[in-house]
N, C-alpha and C. Protein backbone atom coordinates (compact mmCIF):
# COMPACT_ATOMS: atom_id res chain seq x y z
N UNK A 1 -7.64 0.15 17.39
CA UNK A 1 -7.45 -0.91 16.43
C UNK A 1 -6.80 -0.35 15.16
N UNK A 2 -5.72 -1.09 14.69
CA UNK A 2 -5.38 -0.73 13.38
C UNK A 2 -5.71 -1.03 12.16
N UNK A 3 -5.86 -0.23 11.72
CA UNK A 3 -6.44 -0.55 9.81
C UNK A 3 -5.93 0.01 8.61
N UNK A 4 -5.75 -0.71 7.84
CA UNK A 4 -4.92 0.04 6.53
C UNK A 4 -5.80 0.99 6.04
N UNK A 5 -4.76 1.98 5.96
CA UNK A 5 -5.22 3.50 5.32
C UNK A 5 -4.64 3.37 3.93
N UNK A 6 -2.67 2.76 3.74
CA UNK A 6 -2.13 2.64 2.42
C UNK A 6 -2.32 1.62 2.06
N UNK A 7 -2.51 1.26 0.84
CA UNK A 7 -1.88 -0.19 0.02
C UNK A 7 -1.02 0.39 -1.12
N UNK A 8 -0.74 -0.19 -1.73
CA UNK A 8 -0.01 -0.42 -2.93
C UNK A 8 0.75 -1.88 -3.08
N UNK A 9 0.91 -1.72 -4.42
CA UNK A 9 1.93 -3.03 -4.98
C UNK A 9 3.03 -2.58 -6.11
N UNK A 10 3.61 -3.50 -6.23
CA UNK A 10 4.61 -3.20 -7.31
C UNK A 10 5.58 -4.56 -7.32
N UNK A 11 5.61 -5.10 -8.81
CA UNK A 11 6.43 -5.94 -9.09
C UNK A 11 8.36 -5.77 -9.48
N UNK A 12 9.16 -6.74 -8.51
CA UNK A 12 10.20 -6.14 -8.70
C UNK A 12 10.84 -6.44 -10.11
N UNK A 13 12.26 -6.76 -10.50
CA UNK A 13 13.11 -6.78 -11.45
C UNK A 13 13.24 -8.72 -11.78
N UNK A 14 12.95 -8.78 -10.94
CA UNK A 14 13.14 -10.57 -10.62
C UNK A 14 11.37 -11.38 -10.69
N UNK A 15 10.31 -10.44 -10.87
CA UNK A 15 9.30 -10.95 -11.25
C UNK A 15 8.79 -11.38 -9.25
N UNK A 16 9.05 -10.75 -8.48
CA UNK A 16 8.59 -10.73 -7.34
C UNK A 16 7.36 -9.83 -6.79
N UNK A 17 6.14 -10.06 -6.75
CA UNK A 17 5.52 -9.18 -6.32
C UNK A 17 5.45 -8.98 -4.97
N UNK A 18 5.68 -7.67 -4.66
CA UNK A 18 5.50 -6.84 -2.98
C UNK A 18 4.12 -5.81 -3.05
N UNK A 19 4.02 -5.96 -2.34
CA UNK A 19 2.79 -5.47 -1.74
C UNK A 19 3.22 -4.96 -0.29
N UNK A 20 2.66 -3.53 -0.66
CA UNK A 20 2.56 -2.56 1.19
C UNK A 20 1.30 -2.25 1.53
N UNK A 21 1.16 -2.06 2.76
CA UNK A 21 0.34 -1.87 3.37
C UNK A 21 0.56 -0.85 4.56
N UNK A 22 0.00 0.42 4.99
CA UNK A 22 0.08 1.13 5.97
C UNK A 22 -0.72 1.31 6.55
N UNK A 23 -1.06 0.78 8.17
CA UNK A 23 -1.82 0.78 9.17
C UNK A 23 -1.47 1.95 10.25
N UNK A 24 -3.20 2.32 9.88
CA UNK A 24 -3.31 3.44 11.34
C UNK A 24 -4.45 2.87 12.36
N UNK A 25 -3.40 3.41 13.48
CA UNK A 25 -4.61 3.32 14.55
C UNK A 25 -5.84 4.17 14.61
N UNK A 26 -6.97 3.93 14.94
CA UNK A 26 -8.27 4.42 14.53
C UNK A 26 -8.88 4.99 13.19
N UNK A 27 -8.45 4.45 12.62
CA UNK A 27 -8.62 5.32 11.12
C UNK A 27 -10.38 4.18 10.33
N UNK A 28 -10.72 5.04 10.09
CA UNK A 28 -11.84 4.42 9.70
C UNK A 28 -12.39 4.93 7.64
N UNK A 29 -11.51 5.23 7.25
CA UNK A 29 -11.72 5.90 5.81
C UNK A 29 -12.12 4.45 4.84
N UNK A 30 -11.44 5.38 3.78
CA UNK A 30 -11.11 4.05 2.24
C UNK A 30 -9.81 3.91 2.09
N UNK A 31 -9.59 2.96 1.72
CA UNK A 31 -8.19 2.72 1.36
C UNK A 31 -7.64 3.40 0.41
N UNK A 32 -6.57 4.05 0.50
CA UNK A 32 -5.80 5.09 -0.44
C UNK A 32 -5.19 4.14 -1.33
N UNK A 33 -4.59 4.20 -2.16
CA UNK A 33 -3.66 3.67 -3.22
C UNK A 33 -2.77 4.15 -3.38
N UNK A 34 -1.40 3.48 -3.09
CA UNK A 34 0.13 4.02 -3.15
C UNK A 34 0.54 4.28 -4.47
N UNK A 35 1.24 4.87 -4.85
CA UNK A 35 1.85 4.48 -6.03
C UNK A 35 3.38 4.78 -5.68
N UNK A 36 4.48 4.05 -6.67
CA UNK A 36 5.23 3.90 -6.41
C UNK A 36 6.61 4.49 -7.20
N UNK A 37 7.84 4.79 -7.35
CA UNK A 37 8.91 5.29 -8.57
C UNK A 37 9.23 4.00 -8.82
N UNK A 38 9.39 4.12 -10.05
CA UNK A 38 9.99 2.72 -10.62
C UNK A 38 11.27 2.22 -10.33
N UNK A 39 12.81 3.15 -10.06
CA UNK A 39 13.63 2.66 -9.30
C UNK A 39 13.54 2.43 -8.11
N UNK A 40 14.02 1.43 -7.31
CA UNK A 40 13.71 1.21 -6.11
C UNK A 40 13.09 1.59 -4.98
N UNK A 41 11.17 1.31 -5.04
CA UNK A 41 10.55 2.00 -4.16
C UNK A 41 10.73 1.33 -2.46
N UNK A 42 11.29 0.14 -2.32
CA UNK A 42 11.44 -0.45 -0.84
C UNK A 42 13.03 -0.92 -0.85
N UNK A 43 13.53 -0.47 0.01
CA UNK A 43 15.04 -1.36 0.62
C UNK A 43 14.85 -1.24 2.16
N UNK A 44 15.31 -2.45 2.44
CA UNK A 44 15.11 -2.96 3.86
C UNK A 44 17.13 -2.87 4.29
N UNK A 45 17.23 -2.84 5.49
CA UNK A 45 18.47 -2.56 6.31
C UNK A 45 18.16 -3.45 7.02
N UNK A 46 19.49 -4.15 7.32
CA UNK A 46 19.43 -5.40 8.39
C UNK A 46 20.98 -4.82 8.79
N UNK A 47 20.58 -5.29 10.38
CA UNK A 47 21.68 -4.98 11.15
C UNK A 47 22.66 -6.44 11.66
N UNK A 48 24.03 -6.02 11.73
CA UNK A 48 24.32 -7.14 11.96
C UNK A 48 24.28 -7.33 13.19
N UNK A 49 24.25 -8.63 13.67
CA UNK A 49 23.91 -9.44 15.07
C UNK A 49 24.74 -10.93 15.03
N UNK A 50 24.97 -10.74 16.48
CA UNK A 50 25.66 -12.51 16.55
C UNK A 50 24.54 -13.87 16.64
N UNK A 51 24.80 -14.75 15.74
CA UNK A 51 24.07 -15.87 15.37
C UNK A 51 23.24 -16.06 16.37
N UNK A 52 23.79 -15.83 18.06
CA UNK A 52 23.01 -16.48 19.12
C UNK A 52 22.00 -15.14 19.77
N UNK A 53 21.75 -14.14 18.59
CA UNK A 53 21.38 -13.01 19.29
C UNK A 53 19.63 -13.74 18.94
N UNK A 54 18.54 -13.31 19.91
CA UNK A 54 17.01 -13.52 19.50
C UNK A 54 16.48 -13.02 18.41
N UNK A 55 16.80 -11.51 18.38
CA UNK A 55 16.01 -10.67 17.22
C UNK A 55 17.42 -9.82 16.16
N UNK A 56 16.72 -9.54 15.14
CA UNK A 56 18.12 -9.19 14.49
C UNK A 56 17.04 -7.63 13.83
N UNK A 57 17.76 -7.03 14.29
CA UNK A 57 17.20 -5.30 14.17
C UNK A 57 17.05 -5.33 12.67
N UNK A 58 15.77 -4.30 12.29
CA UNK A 58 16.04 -4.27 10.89
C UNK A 58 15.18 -2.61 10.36
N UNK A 59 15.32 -1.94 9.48
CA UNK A 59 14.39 -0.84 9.47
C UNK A 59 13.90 -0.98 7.42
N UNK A 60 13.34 -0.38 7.23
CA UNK A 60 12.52 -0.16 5.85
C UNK A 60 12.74 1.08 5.12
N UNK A 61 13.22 1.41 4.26
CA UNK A 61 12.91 3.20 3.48
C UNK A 61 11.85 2.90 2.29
N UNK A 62 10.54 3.03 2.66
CA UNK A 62 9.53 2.80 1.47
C UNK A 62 10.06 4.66 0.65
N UNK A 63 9.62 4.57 -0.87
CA UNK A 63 9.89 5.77 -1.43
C UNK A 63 8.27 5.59 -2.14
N UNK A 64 7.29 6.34 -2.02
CA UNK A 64 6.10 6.80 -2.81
C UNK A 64 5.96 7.89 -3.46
N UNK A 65 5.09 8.19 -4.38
CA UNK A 65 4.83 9.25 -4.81
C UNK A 65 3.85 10.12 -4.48
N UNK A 66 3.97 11.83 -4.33
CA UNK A 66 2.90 11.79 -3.60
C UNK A 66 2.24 13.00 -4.59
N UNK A 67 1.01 12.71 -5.00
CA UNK A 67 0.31 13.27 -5.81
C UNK A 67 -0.40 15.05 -5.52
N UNK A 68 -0.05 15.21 -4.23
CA UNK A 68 -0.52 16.43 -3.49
C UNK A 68 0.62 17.09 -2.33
N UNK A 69 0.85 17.94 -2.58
CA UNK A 69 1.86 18.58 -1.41
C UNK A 69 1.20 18.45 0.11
N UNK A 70 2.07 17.93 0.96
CA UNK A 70 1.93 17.61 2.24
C UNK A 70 1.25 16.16 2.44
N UNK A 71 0.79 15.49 1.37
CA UNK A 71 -0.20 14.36 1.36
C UNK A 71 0.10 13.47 2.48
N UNK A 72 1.28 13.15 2.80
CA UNK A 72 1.53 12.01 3.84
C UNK A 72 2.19 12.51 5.11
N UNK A 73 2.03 13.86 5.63
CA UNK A 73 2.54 14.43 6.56
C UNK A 73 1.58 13.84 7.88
N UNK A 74 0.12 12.68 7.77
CA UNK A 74 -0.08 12.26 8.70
C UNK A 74 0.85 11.39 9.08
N UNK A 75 1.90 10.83 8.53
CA UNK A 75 2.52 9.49 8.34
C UNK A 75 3.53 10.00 8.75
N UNK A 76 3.87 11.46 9.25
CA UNK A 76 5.54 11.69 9.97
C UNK A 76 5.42 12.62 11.02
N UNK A 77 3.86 12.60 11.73
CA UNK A 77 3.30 13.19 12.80
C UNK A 77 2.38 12.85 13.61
N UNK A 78 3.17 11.35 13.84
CA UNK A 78 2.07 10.59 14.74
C UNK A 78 2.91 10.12 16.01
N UNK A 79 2.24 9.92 16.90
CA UNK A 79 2.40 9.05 18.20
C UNK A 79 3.37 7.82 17.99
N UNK A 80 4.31 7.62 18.46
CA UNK A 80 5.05 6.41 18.08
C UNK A 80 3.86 4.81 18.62
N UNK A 81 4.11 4.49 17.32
CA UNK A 81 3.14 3.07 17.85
C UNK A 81 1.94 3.10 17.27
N UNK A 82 1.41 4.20 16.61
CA UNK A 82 0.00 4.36 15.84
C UNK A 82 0.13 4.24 14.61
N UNK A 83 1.48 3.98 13.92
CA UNK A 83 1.22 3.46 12.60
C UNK A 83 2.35 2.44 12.12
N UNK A 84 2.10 1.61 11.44
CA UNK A 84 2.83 0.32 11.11
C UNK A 84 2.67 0.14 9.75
N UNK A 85 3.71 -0.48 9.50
CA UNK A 85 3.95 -0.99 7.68
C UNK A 85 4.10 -2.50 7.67
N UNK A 86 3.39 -3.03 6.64
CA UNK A 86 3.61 -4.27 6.99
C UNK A 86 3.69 -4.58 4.85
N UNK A 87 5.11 -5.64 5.16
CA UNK A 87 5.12 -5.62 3.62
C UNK A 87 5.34 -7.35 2.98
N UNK A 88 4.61 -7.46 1.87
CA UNK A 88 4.16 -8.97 1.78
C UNK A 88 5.05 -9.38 0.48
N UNK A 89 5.97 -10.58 0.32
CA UNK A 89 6.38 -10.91 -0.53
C UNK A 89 5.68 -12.07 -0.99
N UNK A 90 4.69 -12.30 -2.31
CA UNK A 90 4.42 -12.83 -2.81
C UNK A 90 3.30 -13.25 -1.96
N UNK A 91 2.73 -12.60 -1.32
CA UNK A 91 1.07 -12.65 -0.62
C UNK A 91 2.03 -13.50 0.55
N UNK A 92 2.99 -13.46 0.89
CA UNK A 92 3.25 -13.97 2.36
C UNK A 92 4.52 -12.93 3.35
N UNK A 93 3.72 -12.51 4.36
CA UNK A 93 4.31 -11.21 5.33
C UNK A 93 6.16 -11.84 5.03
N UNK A 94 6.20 -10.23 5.09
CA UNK A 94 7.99 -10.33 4.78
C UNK A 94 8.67 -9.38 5.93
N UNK A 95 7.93 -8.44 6.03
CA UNK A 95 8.42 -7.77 6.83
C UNK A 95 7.26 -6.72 7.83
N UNK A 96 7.19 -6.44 8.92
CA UNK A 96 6.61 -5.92 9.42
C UNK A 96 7.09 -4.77 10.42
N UNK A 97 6.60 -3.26 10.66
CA UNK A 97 7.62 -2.81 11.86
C UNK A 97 6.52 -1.27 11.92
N UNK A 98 6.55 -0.85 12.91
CA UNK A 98 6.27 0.60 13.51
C UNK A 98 7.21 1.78 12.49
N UNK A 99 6.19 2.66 12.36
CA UNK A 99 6.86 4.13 11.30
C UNK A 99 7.50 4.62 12.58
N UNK A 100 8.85 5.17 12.91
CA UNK A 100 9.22 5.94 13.87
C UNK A 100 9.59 7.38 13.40
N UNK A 101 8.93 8.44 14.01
CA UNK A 101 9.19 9.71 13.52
C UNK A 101 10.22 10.05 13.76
C-alpha cells in the first residue's frame, strides 16, 4: 500500500497554490516536509499527441531542497512502481505519475 512519506506546498507567481505529495510503497513513518527553491520548484512536460490519441504522455521535474547530503537517494533507488508523486492544484489532483529511475 502506498503512503505519503513527502508533502510540501508552495504558492506560485499567479497566487496558485500546489501542493506535492510523495508516495511510497510500504512506508509506515511521519510525514517529512518538503521544502522548496523559490524559482521554479515544479515544471511539468507535455508531449505532443494527435487530438484522437487516448492518453497524452506527460513527465514532472519537482526541484527540492535537501537539508542533508544523500537525503532523498531513497527516491532514485527504488523498484519502478513503488513510488509516485501526485500534485494538487488548488486542493484538486493536477497531476499524478510513477518516479522512474
Amino acid at each position: 500500500m502506498l503512503s505519503v512519506k513527502y508533502r510540501g506546498s508552495f504558492l506560485s507567481h499567479s497566487g496558485v497554490t500546489w501542493k506535492v505529495e510523495i508516495l511510497k510503497e510500504g512506508y509506515a513513518g511521519s510525514v517529512i516536509e518538503l521544502n522548496f527553491p523559490a524559482d521554479c520548484p515544479l515544471e511539468f512536460h507535455w508531449s505532443e499527441t494527435s487530438k484522437i490519441e487516448p492518453v497524452q504522455p506527460s513527465s514532472a521535474t519537482l526541484k527540492v531542497i535537501s537539508d542533508t547530503d544523500r537525503e532523498f537517494v531513497g527516491l532514485y533507488t527504488v523498484a519502478v512502481g513503488e513510488v509516485r508523486m501526485d500534485v494538487y492544484r488548488n486542493n484538486a489532483l493536477y497531476w499524478s505519475g510513477n518516479i522512474d529511475t
